[in-house]
PDB file of N, CA and C in Angstrom:
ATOM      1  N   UNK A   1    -102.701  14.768-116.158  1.00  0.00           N
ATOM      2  CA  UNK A   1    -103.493  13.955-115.236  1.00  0.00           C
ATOM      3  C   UNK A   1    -103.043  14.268-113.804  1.00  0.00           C
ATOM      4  N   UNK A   2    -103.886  14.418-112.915  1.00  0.00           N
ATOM      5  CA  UNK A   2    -103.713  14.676-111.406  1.00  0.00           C
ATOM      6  C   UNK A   2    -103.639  13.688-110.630  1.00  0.00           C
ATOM      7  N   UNK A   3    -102.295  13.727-110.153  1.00  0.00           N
ATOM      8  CA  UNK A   3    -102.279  12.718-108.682  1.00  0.00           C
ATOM      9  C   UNK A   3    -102.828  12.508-107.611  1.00  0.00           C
ATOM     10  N   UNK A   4    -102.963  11.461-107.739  1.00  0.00           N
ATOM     11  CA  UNK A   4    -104.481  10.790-106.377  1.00  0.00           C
ATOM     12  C   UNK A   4    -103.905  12.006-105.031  1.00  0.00           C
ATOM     13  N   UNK A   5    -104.196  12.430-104.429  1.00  0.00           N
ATOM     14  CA  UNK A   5    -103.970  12.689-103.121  1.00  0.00           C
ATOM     15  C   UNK A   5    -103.529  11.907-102.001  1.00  0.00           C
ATOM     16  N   UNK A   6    -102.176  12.119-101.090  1.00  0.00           N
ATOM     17  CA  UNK A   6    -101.704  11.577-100.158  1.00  0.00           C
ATOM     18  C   UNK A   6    -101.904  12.021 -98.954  1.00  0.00           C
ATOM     19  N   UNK A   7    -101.583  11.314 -97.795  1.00  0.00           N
ATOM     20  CA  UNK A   7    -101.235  11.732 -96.356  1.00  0.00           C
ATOM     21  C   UNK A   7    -100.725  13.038 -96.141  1.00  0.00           C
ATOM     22  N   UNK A   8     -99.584  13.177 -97.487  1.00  0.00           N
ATOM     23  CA  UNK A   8     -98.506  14.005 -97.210  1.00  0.00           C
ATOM     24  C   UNK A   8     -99.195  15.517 -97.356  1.00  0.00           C
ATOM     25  N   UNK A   9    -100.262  15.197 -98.299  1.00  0.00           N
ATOM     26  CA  UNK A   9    -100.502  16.740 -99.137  1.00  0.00           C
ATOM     27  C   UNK A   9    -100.922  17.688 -98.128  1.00  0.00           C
ATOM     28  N   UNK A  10    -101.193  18.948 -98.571  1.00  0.00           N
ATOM     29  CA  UNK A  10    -101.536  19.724 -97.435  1.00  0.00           C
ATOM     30  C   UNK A  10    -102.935  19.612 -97.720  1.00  0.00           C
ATOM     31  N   UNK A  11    -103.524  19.961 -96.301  1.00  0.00           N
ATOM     32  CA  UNK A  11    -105.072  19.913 -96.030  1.00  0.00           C
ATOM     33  C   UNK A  11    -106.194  21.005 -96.567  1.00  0.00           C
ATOM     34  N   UNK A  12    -107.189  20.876 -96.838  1.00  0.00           N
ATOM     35  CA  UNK A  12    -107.543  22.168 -97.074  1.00  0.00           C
ATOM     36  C   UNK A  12    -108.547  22.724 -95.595  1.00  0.00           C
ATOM     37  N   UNK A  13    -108.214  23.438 -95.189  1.00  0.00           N
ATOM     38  CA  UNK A  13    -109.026  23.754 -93.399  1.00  0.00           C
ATOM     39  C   UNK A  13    -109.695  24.593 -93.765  1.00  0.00           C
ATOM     40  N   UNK A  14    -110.352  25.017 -94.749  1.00  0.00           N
ATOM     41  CA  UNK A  14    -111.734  25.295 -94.904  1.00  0.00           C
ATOM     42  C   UNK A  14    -112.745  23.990 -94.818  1.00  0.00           C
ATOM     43  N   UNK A  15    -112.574  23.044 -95.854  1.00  0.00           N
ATOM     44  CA  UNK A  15    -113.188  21.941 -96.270  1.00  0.00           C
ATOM     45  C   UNK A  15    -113.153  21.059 -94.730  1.00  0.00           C
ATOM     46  N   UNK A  16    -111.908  21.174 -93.759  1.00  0.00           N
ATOM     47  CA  UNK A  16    -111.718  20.396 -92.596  1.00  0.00           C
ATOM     48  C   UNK A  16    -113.087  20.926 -92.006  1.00  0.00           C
ATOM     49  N   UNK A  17    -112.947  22.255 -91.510  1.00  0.00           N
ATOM     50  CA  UNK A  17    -113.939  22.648 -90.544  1.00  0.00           C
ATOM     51  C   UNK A  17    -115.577  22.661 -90.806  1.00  0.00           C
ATOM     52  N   UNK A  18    -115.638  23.098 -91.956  1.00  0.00           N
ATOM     53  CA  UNK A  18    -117.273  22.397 -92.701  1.00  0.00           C
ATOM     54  C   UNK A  18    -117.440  20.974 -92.356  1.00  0.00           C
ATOM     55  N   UNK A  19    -116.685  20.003 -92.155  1.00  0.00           N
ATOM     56  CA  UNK A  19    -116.810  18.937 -91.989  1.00  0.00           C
ATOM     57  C   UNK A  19    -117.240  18.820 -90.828  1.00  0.00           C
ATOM     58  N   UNK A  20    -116.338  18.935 -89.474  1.00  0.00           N
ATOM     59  CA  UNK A  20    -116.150  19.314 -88.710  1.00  0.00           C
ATOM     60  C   UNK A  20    -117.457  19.464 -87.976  1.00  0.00           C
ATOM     61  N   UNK A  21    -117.684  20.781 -88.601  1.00  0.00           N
ATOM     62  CA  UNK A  21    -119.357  21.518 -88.067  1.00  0.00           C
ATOM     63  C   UNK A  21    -120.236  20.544 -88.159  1.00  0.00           C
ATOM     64  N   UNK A  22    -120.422  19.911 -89.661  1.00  0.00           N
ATOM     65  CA  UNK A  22    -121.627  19.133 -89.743  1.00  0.00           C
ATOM     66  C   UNK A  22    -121.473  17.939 -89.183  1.00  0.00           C
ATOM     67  N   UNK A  23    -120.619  17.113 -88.455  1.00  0.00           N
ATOM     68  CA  UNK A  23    -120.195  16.017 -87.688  1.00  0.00           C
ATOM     69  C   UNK A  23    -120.897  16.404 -86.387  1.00  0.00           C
ATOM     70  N   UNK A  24    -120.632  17.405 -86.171  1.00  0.00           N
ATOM     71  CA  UNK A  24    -120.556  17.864 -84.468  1.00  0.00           C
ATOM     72  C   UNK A  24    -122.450  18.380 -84.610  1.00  0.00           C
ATOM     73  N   UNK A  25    -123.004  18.967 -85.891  1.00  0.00           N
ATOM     74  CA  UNK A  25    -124.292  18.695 -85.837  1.00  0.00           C
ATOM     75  C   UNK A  25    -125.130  17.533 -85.836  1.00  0.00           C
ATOM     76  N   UNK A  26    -124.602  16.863 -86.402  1.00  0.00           N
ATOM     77  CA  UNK A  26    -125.225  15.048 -86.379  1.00  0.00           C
ATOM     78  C   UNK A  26    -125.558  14.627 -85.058  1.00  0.00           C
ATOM     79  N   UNK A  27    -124.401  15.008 -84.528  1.00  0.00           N
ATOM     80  CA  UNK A  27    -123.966  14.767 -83.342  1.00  0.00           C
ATOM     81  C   UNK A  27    -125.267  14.962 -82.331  1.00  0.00           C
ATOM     82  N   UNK A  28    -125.099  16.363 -82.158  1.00  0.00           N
ATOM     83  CA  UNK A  28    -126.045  17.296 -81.529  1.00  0.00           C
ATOM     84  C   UNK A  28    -127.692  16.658 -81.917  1.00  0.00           C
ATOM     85  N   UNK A  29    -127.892  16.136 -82.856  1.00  0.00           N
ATOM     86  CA  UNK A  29    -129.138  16.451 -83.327  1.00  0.00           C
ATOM     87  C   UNK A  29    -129.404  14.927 -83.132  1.00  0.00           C
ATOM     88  N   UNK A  30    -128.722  13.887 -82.955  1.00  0.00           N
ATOM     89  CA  UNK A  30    -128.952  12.696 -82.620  1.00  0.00           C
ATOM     90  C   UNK A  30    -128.388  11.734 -83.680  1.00  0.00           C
ATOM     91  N   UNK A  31    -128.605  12.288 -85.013  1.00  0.00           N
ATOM     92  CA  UNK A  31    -128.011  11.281 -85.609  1.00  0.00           C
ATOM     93  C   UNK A  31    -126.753  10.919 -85.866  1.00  0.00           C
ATOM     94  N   UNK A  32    -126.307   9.004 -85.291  1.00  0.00           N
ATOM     95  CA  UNK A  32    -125.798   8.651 -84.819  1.00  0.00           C
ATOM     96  C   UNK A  32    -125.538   6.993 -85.021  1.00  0.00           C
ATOM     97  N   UNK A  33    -125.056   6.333 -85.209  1.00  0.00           N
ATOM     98  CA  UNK A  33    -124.815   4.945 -85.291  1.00  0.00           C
ATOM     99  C   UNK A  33    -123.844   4.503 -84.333  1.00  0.00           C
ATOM    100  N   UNK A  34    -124.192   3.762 -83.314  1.00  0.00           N
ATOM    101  CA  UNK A  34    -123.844   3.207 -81.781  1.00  0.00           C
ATOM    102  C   UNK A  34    -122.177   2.323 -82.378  1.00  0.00           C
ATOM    103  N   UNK A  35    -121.604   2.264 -81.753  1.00  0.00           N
ATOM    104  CA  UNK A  35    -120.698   1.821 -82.561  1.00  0.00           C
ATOM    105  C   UNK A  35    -120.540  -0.296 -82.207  1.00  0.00           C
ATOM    106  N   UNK A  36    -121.845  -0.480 -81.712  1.00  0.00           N
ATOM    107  CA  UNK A  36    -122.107  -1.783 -81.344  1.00  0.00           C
ATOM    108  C   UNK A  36    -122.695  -2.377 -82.069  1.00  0.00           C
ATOM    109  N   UNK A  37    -124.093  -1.255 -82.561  1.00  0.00           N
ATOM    110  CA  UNK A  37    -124.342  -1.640 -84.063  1.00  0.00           C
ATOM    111  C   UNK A  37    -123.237  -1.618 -85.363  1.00  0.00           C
ATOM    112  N   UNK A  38    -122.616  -0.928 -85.530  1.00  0.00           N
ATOM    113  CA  UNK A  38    -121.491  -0.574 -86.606  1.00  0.00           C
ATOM    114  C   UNK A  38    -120.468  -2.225 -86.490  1.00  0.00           C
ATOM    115  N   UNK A  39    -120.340  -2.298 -85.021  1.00  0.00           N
ATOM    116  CA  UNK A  39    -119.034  -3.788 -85.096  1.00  0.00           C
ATOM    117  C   UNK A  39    -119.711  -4.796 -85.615  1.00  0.00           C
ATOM    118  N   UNK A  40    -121.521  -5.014 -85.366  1.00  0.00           N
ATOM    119  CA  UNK A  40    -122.041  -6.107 -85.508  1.00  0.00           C
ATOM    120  C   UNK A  40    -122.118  -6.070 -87.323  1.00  0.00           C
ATOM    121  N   UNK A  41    -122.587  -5.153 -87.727  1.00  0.00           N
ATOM    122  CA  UNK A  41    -122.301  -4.908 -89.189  1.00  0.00           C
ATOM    123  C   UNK A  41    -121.109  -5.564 -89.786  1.00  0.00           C
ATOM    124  N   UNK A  42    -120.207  -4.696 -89.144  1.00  0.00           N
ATOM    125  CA  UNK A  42    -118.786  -5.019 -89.956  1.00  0.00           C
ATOM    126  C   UNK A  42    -118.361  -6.110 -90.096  1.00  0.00           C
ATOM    127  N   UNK A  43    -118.490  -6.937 -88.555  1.00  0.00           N
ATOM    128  CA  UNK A  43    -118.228  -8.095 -88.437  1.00  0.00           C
ATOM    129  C   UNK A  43    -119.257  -9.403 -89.474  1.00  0.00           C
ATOM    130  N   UNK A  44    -120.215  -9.022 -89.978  1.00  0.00           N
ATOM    131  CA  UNK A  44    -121.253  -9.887 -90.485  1.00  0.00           C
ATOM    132  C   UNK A  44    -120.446  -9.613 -91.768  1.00  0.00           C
ATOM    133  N   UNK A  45    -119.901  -9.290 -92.348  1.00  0.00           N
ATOM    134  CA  UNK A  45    -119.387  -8.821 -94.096  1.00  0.00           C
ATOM    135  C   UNK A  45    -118.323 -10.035 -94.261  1.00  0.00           C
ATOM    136  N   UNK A  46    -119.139 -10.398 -95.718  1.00  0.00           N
ATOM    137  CA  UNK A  46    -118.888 -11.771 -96.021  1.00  0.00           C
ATOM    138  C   UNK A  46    -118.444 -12.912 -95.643  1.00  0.00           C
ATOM    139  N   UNK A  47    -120.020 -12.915 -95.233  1.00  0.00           N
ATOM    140  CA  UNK A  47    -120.348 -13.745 -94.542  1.00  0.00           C
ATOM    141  C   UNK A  47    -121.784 -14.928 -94.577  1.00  0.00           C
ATOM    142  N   UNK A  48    -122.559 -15.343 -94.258  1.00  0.00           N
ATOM    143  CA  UNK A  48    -123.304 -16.178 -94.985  1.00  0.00           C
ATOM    144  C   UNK A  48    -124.667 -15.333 -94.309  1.00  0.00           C
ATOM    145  N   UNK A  49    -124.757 -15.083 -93.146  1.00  0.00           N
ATOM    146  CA  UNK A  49    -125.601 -13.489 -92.575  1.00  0.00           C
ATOM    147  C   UNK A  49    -125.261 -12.577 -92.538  1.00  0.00           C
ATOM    148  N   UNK A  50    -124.646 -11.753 -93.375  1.00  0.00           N
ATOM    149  CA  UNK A  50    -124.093 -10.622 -93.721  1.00  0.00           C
ATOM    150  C   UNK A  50    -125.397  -9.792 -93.549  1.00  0.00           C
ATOM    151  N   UNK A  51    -125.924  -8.789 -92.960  1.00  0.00           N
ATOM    152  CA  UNK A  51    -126.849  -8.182 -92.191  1.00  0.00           C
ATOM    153  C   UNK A  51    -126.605  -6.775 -93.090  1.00  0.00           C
ATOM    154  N   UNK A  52    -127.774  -6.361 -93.307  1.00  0.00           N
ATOM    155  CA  UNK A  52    -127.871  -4.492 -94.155  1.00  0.00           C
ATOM    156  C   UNK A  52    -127.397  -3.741 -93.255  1.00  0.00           C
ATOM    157  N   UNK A  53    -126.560  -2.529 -93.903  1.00  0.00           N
ATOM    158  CA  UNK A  53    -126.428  -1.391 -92.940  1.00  0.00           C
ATOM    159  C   UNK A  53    -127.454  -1.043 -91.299  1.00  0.00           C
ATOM    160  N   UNK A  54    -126.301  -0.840 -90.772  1.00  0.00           N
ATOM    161  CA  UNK A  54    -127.672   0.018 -89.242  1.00  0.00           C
ATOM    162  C   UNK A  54    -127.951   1.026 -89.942  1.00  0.00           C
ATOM    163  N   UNK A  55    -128.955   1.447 -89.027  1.00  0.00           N
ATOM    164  CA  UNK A  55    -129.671   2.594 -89.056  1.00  0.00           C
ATOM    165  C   UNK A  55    -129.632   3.341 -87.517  1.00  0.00           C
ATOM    166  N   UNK A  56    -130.041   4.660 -88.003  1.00  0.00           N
ATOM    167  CA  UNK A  56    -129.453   5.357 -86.390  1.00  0.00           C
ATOM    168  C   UNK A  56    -130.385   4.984 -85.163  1.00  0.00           C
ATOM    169  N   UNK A  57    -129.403   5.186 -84.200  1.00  0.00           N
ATOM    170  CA  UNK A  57    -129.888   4.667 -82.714  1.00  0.00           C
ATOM    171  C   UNK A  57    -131.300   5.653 -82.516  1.00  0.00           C
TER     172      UNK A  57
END
């Protein structure tokens, strides 16, 4: 059986930079969640108006 993965382990920087790329395309391309929408979210979780995910700006 394989151990969960830690902080400690080493990274894989292939898998980093694919990430990476497609972050920084989101980015570029607009899609995006304001992070004002994101607090108002977070902050509503369980709660009695607990509000659905945003959607992008």
């Amino acid at each position: 059986m394989k151990a969960e993965p830690s902080i400690f382990d080493d990274t894989d920087s292939d898998a980093e930079a694919v990430a990476d790329a497609e972050g920084l395309a989101d980015l570029e391309a607009g899609r995006t969640i304001s992070h004002e929408k994101m607090k108002a979210w977070l902050l509503s979780w369980g709660t009695p108006g607990e509000t659905p995910p945003p959607t992008g700006d």
